[in-house]
Protein backbone atom coordinates (compact mmCIF):
# COMPACT_ATOMS: atom_id res chain seq x y z
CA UNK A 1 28.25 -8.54 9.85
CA UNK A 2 29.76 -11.15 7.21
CA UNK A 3 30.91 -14.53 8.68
CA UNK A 4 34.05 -15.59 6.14
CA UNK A 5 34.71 -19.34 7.08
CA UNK A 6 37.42 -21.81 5.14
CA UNK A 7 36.49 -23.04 2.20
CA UNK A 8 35.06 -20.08 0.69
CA UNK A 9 31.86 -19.78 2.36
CA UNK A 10 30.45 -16.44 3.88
CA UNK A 11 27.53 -15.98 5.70
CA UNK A 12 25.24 -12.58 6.11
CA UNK A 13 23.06 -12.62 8.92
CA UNK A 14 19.95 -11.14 10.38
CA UNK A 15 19.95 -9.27 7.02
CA UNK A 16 15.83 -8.73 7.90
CA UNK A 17 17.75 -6.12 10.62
CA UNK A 18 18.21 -3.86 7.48
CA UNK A 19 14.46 -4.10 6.56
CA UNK A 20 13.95 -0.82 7.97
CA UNK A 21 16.83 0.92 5.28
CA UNK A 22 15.67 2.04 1.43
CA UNK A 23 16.33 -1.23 -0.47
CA UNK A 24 17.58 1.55 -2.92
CA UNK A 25 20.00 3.05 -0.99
CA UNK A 26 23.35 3.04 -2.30
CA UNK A 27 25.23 2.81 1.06
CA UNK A 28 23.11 -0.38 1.57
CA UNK A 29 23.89 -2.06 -1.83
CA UNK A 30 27.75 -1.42 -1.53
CA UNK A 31 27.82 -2.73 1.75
CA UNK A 32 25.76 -6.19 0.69
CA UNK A 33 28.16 -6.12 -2.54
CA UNK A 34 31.57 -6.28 -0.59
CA UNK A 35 30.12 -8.30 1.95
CA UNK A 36 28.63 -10.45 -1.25
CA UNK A 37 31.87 -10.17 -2.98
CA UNK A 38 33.80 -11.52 -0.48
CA UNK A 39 32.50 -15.23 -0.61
CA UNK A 40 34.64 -17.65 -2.98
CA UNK A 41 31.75 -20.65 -3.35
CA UNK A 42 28.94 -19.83 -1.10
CA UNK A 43 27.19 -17.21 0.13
CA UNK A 44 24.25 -18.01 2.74
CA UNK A 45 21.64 -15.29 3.45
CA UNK A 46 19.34 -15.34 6.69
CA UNK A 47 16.63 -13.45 7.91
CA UNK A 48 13.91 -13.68 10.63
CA UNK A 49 10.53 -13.67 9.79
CA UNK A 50 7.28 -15.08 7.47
CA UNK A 51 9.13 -12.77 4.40
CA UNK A 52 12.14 -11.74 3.28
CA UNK A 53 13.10 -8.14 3.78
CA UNK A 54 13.14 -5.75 0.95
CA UNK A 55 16.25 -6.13 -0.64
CA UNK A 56 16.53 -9.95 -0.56
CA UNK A 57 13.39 -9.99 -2.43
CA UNK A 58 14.53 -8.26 -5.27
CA UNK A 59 16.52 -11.15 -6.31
CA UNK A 60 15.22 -13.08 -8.61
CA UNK A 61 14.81 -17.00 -8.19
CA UNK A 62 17.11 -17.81 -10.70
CA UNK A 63 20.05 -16.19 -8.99
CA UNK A 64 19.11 -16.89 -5.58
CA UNK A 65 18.03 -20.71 -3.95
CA UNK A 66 15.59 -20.20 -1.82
CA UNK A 67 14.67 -22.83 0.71
């Protein structure tokens, strides 16, 4: 689940644990946009693994730093 620290930053981990869920699904994209939604300056995404799961790689590199 969502980490909310001070200062505005969240954090959603082990999102590759959702890998095995429809990237389409619409219970899946609610729950990343209030988790998303929630951050005020920073949101940090991490995954395990050589690629990102399905849904994170639907964003494209000009909304979302990869590194």
């Amino acid at each position: 689940m969502a980490h909310l620290g001070p200062n505005g930053l969240a954090a959603i981990p082990d999102t590759h644990t959702d890998a095995a869920v429809d990237p389409s699904s619409a219970a899946l994209r609610m729950t990343y946009y209030v988790l998303a939604t929630r951050a005020r300056h920073e949101l940090h995404l991490a995954y395990e693994g050589e690629t990102e799961p399905p849904l994170l790689a639907q964003i494209g590199s000009g909304d979302l730093v990869r590194g």
